[in-house]
C-alpha atoms as a PDB file:
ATOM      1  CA  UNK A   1      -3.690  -3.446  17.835  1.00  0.00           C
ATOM      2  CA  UNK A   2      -4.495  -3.547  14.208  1.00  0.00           C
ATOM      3  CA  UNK A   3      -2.583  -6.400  12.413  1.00  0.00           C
ATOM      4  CA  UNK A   4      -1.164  -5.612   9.193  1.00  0.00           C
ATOM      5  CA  UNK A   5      -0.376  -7.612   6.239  1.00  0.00           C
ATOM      6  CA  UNK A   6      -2.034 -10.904   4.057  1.00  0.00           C
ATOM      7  CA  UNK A   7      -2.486 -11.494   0.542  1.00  0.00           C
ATOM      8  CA  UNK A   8      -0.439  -9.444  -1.791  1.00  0.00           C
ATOM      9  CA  UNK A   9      -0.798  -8.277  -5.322  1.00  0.00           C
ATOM     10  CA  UNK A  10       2.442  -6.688  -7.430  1.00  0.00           C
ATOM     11  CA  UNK A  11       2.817  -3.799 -10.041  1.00  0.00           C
ATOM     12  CA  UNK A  12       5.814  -4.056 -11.267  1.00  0.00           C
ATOM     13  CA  UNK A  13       6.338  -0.535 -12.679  1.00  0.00           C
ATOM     14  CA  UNK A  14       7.507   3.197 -11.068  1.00  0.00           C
ATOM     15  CA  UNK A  15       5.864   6.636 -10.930  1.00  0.00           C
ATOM     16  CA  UNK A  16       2.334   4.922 -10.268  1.00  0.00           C
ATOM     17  CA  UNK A  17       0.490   8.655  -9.982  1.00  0.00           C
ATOM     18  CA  UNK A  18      -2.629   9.600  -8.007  1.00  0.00           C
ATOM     19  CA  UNK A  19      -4.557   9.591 -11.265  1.00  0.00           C
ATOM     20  CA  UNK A  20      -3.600   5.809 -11.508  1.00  0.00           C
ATOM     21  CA  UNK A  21      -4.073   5.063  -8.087  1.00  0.00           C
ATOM     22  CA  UNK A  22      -7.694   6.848  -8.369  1.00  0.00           C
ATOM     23  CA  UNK A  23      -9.107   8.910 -11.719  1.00  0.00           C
ATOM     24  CA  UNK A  24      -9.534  12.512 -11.164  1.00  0.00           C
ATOM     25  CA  UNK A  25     -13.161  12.091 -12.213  1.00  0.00           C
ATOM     26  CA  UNK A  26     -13.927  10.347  -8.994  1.00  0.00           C
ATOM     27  CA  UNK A  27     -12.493  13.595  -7.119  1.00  0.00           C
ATOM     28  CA  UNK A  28     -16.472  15.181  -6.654  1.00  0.00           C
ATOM     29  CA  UNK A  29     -17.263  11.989  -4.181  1.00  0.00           C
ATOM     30  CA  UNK A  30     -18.124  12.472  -0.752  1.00  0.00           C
ATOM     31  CA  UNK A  31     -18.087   9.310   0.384  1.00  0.00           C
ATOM     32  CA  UNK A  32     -14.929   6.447   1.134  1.00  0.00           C
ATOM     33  CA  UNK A  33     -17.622   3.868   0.166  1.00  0.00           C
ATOM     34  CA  UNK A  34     -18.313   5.422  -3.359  1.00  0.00           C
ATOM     35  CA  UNK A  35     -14.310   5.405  -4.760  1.00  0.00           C
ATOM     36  CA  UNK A  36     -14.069   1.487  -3.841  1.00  0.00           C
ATOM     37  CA  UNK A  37     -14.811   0.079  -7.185  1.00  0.00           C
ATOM     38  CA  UNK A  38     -12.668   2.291  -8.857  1.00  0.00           C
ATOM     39  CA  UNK A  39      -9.317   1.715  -7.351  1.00  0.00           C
ATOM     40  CA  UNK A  40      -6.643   1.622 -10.181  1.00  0.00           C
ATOM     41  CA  UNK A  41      -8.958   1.539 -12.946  1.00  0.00           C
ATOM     42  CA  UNK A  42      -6.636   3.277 -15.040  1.00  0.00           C
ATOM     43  CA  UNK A  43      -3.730   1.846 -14.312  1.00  0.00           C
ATOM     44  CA  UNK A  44      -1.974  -0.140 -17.637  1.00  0.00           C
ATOM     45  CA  UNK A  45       1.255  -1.449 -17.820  1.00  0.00           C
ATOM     46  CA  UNK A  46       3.084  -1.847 -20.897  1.00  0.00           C
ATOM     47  CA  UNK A  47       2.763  -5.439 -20.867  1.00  0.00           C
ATOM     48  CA  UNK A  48      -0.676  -5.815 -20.115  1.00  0.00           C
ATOM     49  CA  UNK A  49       0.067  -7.805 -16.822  1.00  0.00           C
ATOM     50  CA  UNK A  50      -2.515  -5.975 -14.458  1.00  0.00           C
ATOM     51  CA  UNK A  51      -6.025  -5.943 -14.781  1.00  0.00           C
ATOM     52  CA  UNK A  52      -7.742  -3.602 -11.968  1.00  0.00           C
ATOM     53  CA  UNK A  53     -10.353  -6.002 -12.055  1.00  0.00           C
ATOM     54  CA  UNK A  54      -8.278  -9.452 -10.774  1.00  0.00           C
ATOM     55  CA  UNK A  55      -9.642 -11.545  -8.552  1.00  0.00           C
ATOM     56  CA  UNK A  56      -5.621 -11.133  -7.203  1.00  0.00           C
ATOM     57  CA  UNK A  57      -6.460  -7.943  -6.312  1.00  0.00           C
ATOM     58  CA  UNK A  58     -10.074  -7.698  -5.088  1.00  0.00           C
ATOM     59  CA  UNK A  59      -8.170 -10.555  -2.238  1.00  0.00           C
ATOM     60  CA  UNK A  60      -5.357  -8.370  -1.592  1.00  0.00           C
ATOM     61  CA  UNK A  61      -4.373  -6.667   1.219  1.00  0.00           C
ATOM     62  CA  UNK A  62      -1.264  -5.652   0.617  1.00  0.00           C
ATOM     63  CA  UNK A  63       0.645  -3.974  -2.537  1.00  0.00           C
ATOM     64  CA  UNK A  64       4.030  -3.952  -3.672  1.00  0.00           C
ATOM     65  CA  UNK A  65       5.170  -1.660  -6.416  1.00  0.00           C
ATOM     66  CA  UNK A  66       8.583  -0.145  -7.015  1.00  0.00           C
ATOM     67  CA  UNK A  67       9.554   3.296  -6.808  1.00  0.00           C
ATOM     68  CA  UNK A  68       7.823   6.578  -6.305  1.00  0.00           C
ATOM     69  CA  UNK A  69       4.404   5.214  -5.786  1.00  0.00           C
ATOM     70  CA  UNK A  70       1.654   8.008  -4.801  1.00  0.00           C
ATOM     71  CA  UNK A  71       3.514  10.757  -7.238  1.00  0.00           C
ATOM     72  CA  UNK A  72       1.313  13.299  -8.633  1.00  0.00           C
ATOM     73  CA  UNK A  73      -1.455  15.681  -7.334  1.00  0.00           C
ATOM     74  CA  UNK A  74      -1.897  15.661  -3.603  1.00  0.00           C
ATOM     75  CA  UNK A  75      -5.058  13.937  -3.080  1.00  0.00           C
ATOM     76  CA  UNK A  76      -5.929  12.072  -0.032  1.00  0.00           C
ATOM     77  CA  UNK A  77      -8.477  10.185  -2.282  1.00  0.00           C
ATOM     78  CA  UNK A  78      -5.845   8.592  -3.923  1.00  0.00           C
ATOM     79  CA  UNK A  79      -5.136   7.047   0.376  1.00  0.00           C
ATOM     80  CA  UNK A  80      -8.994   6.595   0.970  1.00  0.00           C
ATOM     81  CA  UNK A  81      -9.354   4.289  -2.166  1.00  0.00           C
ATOM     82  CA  UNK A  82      -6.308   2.464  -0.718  1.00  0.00           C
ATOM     83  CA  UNK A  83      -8.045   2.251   3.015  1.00  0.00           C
ATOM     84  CA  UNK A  84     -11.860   1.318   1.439  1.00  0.00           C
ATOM     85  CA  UNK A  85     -10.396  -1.608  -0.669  1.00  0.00           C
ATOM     86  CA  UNK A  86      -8.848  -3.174   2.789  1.00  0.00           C
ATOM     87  CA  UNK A  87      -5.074  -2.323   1.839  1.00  0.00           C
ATOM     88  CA  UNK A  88      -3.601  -1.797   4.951  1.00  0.00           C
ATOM     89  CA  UNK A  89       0.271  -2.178   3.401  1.00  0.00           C
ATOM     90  CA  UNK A  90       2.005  -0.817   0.752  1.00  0.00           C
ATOM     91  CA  UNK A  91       5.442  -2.132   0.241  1.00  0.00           C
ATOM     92  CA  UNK A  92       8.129   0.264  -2.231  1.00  0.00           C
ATOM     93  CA  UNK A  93      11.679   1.102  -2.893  1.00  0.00           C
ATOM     94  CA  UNK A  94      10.051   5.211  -2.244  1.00  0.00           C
ATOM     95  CA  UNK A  95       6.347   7.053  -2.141  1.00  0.00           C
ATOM     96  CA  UNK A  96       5.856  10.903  -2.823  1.00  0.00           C
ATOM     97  CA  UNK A  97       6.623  12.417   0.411  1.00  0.00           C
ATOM     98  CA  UNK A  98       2.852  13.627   1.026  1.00  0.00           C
ATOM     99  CA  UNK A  99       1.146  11.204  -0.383  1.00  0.00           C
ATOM    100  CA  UNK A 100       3.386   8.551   2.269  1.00  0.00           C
ATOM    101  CA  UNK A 101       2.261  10.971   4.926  1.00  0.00           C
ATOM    102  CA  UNK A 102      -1.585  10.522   3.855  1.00  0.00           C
ATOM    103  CA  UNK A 103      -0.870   6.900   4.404  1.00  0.00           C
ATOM    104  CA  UNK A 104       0.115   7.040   7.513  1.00  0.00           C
ATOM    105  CA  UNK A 105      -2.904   9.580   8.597  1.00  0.00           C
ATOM    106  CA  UNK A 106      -5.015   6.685   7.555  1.00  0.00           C
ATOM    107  CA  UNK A 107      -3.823   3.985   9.613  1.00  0.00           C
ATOM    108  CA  UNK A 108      -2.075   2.576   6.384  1.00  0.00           C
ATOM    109  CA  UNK A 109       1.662   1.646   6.122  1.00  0.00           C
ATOM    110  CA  UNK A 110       4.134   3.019   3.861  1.00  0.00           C
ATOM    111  CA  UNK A 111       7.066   0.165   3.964  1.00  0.00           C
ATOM    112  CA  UNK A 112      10.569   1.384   2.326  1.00  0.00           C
ATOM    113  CA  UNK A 113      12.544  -1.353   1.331  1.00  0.00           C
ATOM    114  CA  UNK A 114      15.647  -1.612  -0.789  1.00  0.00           C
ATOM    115  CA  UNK A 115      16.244  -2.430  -4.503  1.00  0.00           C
ATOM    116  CA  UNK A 116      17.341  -5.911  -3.814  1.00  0.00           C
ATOM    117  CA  UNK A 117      14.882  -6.588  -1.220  1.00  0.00           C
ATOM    118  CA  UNK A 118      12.194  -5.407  -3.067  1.00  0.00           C
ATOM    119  CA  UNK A 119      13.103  -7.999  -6.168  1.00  0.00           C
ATOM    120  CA  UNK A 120      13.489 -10.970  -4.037  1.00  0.00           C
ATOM    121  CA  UNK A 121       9.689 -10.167  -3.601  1.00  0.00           C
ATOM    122  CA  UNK A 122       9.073 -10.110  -6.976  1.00  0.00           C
ATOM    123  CA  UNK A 123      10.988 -13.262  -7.313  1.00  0.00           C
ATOM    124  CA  UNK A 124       8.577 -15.144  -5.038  1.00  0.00           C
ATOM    125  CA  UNK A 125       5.833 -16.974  -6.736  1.00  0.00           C
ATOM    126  CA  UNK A 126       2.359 -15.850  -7.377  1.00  0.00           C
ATOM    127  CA  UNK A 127      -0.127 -16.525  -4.509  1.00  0.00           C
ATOM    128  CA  UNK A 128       2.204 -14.388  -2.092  1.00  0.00           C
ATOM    129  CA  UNK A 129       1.689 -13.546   1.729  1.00  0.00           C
ATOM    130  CA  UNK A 130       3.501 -10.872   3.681  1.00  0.00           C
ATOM    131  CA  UNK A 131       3.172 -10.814   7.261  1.00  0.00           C
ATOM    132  CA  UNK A 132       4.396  -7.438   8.966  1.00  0.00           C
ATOM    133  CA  UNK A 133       5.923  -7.471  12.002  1.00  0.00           C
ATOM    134  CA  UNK A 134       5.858  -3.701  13.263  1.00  0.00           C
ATOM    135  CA  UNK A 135       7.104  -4.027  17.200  1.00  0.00           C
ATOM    136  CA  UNK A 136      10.238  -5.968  15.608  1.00  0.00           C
ATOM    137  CA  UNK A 137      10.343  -3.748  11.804  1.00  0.00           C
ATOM    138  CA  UNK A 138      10.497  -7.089   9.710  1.00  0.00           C
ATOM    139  CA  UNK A 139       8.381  -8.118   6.588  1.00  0.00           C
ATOM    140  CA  UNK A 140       8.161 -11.697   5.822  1.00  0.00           C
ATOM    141  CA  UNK A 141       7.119 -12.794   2.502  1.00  0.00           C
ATOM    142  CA  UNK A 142       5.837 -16.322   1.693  1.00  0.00           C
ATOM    143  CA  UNK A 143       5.204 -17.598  -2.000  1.00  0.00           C
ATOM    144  CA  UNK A 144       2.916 -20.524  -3.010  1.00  0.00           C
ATOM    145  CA  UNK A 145       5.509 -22.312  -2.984  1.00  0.00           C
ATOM    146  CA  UNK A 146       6.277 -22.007   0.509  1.00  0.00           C
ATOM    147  CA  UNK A 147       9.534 -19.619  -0.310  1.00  0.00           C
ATOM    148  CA  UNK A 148      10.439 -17.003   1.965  1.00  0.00           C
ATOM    149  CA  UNK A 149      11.631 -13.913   2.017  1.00  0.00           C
ATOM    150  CA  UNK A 150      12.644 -11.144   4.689  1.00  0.00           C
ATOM    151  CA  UNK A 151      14.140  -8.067   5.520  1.00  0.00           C
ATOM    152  CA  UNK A 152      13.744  -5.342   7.843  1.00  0.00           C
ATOM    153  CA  UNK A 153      12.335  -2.055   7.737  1.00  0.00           C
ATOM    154  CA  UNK A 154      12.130   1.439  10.152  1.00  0.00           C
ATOM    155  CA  UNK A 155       8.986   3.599  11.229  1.00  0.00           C
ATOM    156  CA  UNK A 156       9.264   6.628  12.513  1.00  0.00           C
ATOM    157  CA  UNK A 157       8.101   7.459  16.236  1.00  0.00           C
ATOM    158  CA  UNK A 158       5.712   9.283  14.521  1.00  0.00           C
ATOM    159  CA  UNK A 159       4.315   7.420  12.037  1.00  0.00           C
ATOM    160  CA  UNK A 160       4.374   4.291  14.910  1.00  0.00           C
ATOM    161  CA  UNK A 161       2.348   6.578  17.006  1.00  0.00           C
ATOM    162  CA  UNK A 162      -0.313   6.968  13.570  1.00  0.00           C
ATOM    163  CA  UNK A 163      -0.421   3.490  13.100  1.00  0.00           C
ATOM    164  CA  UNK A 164      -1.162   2.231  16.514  1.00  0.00           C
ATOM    165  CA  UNK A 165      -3.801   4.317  17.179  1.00  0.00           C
ATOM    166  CA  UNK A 166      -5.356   3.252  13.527  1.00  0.00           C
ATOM    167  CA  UNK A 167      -4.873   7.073  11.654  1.00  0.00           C
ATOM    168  CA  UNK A 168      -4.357  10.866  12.740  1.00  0.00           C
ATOM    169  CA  UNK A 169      -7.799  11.465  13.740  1.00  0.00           C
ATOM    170  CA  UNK A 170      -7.855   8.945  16.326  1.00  0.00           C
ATOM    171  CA  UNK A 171      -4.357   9.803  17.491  1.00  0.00           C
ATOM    172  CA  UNK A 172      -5.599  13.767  17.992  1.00  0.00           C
ATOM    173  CA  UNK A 173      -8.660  12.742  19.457  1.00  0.00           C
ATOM    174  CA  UNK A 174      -6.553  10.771  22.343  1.00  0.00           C
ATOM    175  CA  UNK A 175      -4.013  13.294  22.747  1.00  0.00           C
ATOM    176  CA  UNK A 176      -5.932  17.029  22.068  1.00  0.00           C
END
């Protein structure tokens, strides 16, 4: 089984759209391959804190983000340039319902986690680690520092069932 988690990298803001997550002019590409260097290019925060160009988040593996992350046009390219840059996590307080499903057709996991949870992570120092547990449903985050913090969250059978078998298509092909 696929293990799921390592290096994080954090944007702190909501409503992170598909045109953030990839720009629509990348939408003619026909490869996976081809969107890579182009993940959340333009993405800007009000306080200038994320560059899509960090060495933080070339490393990462895992994202956490607050609320409604994936809102926006419907674009599984948006997932892909998720799954070609290695991130095999995203961690939120919510995600646009089908862009959450497109994660979970792509072996990727969409972890819900509450408020407070969810800033106790941001709390934790830079240079943060998050292992994910799925058999049990716990996340464990560990700062620089050596900090931790947990909490617990719930898959679906479903979405399990997507996961293990590393995305829909290989679930379909094993079962029809």
């Amino acid at each position: 089984m696929q293990q799921f988690g390592g290096i994080a990298t954090f944007i702190d803001r909501n409503d992170i759209n598909t045109d953030e997550i990839i720009p629509a002019k990348y939408l003619t590409e026909i490869s996976k391959k081809a969107l890579k260097p182009h993940l959340l290019e333009d993405l800007r925060l009000d306080d200038g804190s994320f560059d899509p160009e960090s060495k933080e988040l070339q490393q990462a593996s895992v994202l956490v983000t607050r609320s409604n992350f994936g809102c926006g046009s419907s674009r599984e390219h948006a997932v892909w340039a998720l799954e070609v840059n290695d991130i095999n996590v995203v961690i939120g307080r919510s995600f646009a319902r089908i862009f959450r499903q497109n994660m979970f057709n792509c072996g990727i996991i969409a972890v819900e986690v509450s408020a407070e949870d969810l800033d106790m992570f941001f709390a934790l120092s830079p240079e943060v680690r998050v292992d994910v547990d799925i058999q049990s449903e716990q996340l464990t985050a560990t700062g620089g520092d050596g900090k931790k913090v947990a909490c617990s969250f719930t898959l679906n059978p479903f979405d399990r069932k997507l996961v293990d078998a590393g995305g829909w298509l290989v679930y379909a092909d094993r079962n029809y």
